[in-house]
C-alpha atoms as a PDB file:
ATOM      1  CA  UNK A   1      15.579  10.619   4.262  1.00  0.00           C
ATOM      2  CA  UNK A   2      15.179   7.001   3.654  1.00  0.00           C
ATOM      3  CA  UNK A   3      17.785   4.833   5.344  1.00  0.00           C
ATOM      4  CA  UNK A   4      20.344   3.232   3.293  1.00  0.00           C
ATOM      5  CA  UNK A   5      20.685  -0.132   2.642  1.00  0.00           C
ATOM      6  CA  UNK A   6      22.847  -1.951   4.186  1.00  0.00           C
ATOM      7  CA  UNK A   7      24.492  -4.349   1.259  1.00  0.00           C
ATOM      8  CA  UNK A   8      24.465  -8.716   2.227  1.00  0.00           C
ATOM      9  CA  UNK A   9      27.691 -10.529   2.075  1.00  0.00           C
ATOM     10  CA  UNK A  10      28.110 -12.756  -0.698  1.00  0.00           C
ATOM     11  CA  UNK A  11      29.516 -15.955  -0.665  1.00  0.00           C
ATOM     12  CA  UNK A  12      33.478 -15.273  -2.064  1.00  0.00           C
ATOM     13  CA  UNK A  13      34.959 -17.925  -4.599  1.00  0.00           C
ATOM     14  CA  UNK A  14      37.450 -18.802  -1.361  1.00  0.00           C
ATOM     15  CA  UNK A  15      34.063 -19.352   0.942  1.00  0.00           C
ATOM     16  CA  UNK A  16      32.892 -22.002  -1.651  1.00  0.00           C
ATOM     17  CA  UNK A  17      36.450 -23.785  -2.174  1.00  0.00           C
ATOM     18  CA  UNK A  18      36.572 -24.087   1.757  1.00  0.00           C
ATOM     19  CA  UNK A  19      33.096 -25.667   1.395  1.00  0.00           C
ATOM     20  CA  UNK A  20      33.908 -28.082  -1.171  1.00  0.00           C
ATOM     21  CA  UNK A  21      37.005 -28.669   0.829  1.00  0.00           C
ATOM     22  CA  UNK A  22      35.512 -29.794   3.956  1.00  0.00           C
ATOM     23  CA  UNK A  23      32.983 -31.459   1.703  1.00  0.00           C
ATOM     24  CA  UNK A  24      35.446 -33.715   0.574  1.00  0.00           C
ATOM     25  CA  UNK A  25      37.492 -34.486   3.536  1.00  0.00           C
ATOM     26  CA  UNK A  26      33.988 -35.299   5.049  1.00  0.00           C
ATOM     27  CA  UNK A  27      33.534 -37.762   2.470  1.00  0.00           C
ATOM     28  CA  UNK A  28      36.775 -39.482   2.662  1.00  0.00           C
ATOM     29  CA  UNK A  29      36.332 -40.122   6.141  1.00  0.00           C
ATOM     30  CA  UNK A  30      32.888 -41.864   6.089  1.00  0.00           C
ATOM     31  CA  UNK A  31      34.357 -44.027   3.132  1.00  0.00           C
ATOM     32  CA  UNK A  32      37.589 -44.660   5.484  1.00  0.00           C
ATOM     33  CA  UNK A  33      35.532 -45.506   8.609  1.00  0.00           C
ATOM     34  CA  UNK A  34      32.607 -47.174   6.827  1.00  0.00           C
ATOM     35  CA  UNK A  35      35.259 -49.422   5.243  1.00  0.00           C
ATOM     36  CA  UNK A  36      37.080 -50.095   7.912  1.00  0.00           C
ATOM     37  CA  UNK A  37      34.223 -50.721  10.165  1.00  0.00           C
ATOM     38  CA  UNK A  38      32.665 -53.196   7.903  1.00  0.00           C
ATOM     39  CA  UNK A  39      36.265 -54.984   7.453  1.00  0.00           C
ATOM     40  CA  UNK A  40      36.522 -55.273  11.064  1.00  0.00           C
ATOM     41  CA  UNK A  41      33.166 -56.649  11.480  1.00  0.00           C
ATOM     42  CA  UNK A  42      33.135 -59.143   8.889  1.00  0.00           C
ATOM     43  CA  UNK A  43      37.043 -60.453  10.505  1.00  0.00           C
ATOM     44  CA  UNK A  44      35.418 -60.509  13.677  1.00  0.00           C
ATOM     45  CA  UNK A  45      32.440 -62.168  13.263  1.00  0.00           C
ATOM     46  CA  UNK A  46      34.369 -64.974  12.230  1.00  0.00           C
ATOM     47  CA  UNK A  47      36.624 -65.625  15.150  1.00  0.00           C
ATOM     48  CA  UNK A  48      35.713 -67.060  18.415  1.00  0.00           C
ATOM     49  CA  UNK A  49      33.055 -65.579  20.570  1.00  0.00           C
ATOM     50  CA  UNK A  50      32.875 -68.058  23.438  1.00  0.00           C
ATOM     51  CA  UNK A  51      33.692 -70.994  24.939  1.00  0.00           C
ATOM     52  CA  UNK A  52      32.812 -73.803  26.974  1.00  0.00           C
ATOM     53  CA  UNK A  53      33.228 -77.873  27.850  1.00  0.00           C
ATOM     54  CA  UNK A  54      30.386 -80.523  27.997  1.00  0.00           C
ATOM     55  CA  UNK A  55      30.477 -83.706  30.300  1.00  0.00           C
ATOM     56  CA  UNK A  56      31.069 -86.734  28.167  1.00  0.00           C
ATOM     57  CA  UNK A  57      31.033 -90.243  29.529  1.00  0.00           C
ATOM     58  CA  UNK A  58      33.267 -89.152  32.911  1.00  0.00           C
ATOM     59  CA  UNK A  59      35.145 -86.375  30.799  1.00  0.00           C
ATOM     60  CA  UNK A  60      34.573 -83.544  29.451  1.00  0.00           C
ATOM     61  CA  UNK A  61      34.751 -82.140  25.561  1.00  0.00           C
ATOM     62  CA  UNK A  62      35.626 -78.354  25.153  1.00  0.00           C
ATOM     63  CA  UNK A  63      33.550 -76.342  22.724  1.00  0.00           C
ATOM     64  CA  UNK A  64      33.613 -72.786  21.514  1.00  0.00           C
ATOM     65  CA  UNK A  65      31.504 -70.978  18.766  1.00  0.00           C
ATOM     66  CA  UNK A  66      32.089 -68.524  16.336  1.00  0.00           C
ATOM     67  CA  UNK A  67      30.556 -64.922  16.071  1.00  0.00           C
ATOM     68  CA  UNK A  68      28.301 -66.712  13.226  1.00  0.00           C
ATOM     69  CA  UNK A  69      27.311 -69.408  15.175  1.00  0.00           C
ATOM     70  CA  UNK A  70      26.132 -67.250  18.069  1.00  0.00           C
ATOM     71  CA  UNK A  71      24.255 -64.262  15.681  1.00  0.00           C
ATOM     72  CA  UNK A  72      25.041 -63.961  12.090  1.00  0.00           C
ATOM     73  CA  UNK A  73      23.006 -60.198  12.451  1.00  0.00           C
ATOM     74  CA  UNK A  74      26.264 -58.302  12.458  1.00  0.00           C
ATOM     75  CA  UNK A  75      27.842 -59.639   9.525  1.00  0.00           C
ATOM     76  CA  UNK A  76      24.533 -59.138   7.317  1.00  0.00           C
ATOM     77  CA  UNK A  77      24.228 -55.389   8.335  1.00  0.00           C
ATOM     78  CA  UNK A  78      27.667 -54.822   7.799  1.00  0.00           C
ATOM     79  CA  UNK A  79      27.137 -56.193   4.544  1.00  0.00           C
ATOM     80  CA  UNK A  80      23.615 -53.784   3.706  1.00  0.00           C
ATOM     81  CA  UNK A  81      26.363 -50.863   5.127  1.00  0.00           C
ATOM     82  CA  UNK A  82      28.935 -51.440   2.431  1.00  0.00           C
ATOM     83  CA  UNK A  83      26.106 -51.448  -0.431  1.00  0.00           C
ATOM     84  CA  UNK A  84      24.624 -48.546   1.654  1.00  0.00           C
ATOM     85  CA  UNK A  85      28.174 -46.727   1.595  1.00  0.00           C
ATOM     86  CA  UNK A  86      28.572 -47.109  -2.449  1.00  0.00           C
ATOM     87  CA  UNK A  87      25.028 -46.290  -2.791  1.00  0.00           C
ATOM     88  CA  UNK A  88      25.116 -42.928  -1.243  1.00  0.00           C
ATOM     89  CA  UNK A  89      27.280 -41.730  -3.849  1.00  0.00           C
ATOM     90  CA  UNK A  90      24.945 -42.559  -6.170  1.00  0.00           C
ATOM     91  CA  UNK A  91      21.784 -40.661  -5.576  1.00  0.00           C
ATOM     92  CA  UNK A  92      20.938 -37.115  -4.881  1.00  0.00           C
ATOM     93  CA  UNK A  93      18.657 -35.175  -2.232  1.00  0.00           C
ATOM     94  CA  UNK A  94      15.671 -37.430  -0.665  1.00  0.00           C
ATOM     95  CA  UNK A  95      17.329 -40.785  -1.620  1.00  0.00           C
ATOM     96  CA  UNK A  96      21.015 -39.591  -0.332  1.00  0.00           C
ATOM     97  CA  UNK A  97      19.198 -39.125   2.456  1.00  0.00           C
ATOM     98  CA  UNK A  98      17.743 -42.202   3.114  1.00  0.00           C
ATOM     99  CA  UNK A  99      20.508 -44.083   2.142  1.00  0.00           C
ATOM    100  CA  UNK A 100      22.316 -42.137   4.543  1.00  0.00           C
ATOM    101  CA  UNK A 101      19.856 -43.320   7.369  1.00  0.00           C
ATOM    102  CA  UNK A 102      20.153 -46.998   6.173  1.00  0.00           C
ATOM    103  CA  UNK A 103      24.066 -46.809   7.064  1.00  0.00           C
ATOM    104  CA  UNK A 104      23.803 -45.413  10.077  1.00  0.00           C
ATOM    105  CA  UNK A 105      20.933 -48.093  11.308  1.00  0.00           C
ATOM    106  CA  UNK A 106      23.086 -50.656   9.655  1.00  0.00           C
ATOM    107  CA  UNK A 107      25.992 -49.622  12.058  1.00  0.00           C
ATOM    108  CA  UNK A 108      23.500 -49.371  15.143  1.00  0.00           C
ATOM    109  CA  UNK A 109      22.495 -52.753  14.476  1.00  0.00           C
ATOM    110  CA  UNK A 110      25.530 -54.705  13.999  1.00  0.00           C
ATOM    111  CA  UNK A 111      26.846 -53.008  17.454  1.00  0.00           C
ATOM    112  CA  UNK A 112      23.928 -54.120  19.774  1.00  0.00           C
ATOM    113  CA  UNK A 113      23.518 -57.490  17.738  1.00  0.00           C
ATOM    114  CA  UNK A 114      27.588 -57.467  19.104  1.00  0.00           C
ATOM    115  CA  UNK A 115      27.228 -56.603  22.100  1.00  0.00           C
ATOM    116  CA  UNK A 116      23.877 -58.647  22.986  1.00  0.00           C
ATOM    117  CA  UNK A 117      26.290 -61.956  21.580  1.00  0.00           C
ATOM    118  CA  UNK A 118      29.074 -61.436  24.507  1.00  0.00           C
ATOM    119  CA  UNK A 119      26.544 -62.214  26.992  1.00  0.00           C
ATOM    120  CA  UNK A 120      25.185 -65.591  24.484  1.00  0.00           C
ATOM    121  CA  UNK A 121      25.051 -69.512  25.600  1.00  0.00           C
ATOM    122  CA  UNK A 122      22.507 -70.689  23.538  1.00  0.00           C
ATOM    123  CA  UNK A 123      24.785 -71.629  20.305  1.00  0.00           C
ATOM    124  CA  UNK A 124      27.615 -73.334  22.672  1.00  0.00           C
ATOM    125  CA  UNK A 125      24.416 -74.971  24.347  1.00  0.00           C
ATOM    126  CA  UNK A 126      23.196 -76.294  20.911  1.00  0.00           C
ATOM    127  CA  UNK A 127      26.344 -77.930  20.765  1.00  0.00           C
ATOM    128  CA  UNK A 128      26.633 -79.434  23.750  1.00  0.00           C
ATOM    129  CA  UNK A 129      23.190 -81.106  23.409  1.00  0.00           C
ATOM    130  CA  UNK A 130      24.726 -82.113  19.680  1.00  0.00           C
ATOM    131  CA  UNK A 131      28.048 -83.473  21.052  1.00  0.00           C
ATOM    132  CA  UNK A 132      26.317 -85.485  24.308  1.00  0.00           C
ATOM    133  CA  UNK A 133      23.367 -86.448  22.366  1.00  0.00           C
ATOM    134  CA  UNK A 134      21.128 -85.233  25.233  1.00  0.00           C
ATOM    135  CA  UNK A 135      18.746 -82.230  24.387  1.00  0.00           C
ATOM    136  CA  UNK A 136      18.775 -81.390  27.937  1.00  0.00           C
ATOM    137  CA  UNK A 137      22.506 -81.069  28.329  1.00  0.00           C
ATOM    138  CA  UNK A 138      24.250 -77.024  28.831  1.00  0.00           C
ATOM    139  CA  UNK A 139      27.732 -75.897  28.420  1.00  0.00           C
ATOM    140  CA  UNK A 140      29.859 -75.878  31.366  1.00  0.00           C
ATOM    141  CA  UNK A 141      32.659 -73.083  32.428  1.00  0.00           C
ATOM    142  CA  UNK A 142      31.418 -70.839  30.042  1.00  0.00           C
ATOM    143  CA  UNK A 143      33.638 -67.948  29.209  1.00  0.00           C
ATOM    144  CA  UNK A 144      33.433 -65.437  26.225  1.00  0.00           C
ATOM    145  CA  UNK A 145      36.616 -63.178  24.145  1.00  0.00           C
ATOM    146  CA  UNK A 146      36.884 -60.322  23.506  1.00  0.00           C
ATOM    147  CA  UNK A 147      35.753 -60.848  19.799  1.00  0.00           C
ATOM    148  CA  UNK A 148      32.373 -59.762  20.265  1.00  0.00           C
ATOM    149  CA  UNK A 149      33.479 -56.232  21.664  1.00  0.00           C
ATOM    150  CA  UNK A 150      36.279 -55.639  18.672  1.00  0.00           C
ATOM    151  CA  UNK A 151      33.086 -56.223  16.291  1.00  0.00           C
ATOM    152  CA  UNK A 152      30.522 -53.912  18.125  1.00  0.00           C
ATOM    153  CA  UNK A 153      33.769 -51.138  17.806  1.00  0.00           C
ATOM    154  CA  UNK A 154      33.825 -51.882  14.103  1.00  0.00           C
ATOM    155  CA  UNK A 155      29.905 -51.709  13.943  1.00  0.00           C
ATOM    156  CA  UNK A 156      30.168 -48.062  15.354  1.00  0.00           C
ATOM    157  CA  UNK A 157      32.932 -46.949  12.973  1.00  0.00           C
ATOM    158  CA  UNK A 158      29.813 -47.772  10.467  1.00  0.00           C
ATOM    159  CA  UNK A 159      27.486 -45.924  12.707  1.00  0.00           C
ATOM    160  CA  UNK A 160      29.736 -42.918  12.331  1.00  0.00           C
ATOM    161  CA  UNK A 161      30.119 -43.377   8.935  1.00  0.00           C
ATOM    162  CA  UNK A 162      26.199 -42.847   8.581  1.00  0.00           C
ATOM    163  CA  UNK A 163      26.358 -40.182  11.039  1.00  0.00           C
ATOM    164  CA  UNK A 164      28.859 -37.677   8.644  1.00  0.00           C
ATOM    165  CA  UNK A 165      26.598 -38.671   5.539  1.00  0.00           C
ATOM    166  CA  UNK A 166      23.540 -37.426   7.216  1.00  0.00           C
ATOM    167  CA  UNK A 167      25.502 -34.366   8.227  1.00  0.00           C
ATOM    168  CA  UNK A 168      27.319 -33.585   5.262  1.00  0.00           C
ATOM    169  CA  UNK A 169      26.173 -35.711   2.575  1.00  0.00           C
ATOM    170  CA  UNK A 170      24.409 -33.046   0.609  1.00  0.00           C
ATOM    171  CA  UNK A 171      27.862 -31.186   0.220  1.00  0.00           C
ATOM    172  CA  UNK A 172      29.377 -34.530  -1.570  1.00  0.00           C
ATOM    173  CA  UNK A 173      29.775 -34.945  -4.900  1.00  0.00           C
ATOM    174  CA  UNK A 174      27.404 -37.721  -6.998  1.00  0.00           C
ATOM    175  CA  UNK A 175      28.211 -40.307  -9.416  1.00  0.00           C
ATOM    176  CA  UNK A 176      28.449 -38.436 -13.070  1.00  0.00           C
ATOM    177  CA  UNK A 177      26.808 -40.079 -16.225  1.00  0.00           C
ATOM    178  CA  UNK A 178      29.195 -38.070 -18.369  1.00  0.00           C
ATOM    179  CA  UNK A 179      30.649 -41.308 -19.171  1.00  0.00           C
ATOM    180  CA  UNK A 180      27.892 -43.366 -19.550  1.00  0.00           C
ATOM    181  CA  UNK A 181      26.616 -45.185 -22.344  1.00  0.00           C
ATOM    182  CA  UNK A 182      23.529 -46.776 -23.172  1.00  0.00           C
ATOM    183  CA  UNK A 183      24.687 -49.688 -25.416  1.00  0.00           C
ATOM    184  CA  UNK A 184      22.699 -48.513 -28.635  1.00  0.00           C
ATOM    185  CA  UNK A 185      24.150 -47.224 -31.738  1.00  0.00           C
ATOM    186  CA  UNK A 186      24.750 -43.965 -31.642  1.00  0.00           C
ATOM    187  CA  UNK A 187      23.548 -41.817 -34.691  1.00  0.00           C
ATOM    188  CA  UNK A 188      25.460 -40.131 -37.303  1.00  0.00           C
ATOM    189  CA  UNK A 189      25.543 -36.486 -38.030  1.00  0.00           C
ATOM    190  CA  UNK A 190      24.154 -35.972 -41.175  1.00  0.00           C
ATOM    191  CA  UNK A 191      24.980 -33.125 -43.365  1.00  0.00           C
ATOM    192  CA  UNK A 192      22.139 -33.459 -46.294  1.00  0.00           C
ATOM    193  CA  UNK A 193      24.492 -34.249 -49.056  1.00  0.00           C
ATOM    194  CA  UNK A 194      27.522 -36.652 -49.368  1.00  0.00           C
ATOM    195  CA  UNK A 195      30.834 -34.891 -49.312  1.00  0.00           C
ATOM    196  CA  UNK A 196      32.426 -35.066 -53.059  1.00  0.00           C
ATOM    197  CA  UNK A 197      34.836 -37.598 -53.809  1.00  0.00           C
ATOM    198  CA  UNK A 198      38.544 -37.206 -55.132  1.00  0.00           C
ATOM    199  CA  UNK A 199      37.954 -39.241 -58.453  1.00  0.00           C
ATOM    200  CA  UNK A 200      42.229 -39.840 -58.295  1.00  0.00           C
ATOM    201  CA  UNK A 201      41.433 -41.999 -55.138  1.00  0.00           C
ATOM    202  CA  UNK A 202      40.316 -45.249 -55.907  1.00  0.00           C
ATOM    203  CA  UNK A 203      38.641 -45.623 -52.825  1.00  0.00           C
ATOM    204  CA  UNK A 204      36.384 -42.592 -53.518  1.00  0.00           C
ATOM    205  CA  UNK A 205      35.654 -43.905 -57.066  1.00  0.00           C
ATOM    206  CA  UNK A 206      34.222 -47.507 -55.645  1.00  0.00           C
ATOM    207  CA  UNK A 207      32.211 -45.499 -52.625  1.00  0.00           C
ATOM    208  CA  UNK A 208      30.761 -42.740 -55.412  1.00  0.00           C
ATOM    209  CA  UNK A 209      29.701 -46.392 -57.587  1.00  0.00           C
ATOM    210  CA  UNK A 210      27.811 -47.845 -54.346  1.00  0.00           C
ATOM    211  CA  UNK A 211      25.946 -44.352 -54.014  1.00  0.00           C
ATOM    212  CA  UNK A 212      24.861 -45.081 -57.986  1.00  0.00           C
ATOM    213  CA  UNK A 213      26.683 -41.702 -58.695  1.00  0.00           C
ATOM    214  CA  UNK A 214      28.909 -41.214 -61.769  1.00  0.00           C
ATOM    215  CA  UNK A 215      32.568 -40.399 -60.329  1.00  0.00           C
ATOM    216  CA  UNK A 216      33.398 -38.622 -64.001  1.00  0.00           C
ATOM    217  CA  UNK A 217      30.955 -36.415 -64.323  1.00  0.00           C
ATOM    218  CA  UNK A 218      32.268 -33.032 -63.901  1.00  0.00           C
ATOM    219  CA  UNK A 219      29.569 -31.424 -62.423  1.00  0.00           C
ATOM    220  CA  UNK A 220      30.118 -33.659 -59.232  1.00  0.00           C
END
């Protein structure tokens, strides 16, 4: 006696719904926390990062510098992430995935560009030598805020982002072209022969005239 088979589970109509489901809460939270995370890194970037005083003729002038002054990196990648974000929506299988990989390097970018400007002097020193007039001349009582840490948090919101399109982004649904038109005329159905004209509309009469047809003649 041959063994019976054994029959395989099939995926049930409520197995897909579930999958589409978590497909799109998956996608709503990378949009959430890739826009979010690029929001906060872009505010960020534009406060002040750190500050400091320069000795000027027996005094002393206080300086600080913006996230763009010390590294305009973050704000660029969080930039690329956006387009990377609306892009991934966009295209399908190999590219998805690669535009996937962009957002999530985008994210790991911005963070350790962040967190590497906490630490900066060189942009405060810049300005010191600018305000003194001597190249030689460094910022004094350095101190940095807290800025540069609230934009490396943003820049891993992105990184997380990137991290839920690479693990579910082949469940998420693409950009249709259903709607999409190309501009051009479209073409009209032709049925071989013009429908007949109702020779008690005058309209009909003038269009059966144009077509050098003869509106009275009863065989139509």
């Amino acid at each position: 006696m041959s063994a019976a088979s054994v029959p395989q589970p099939r995926a049930t109509r409520a197995d897909e719904t579930a999958a589409a489901s978590g497909g799109r809460r998956s996608l709503a939270a990378a949009l959430l926390l890739g826009a979010a995370g690029a929001a906060v890194v872009l505010l960020a970037s534009g406060q002040t990062w750190a500050e400091g005083t320069v000795a000027v003729g027996g005094g002393s002038v206080p300086l600080d510098a913006t996230g763009g002054d010390i590294t305009g990196v973050p704000t660029a990648l969080a930039i690329v992430g956006l387009a990377a974000l609306v892009a991934v929506l966009a295209v399908r299988r190999a590219g998805r995935f690669l535009v996937s990989l962009l957002l999530t390097l985008s994210g790991a970018g911005a963070a350790v560009a962040a967190y590497l400007g906490a630490s900066d002097s060189a942009a405060l020193d810049e300005k010191a030598a600018s305000t003194t007039g001597d190249a030689a001349a460094r910022v004094a009582a350095l101190t940095h805020t807290a800025w540069p840490y609230v934009t490396a948090a943003g820049a891993l919101l992105i990184l997380l982002a990137g991290l839920l399109a690479l693990r579910h982004g082949r469940t998420w649904p693409a950009m249709s072209g259903r709607y999409e038109r190309d501009g051009g005329p479209r073409a009209r159905k032709s049925t071989g022969t013009a429908a007949p004209g109702d020779p008690d509309r005058p309209e009909d009469l003038w269009k059966a005239l144009d077509r050098g047809e003869d509106p009275t003649d009863p065989r139509g």
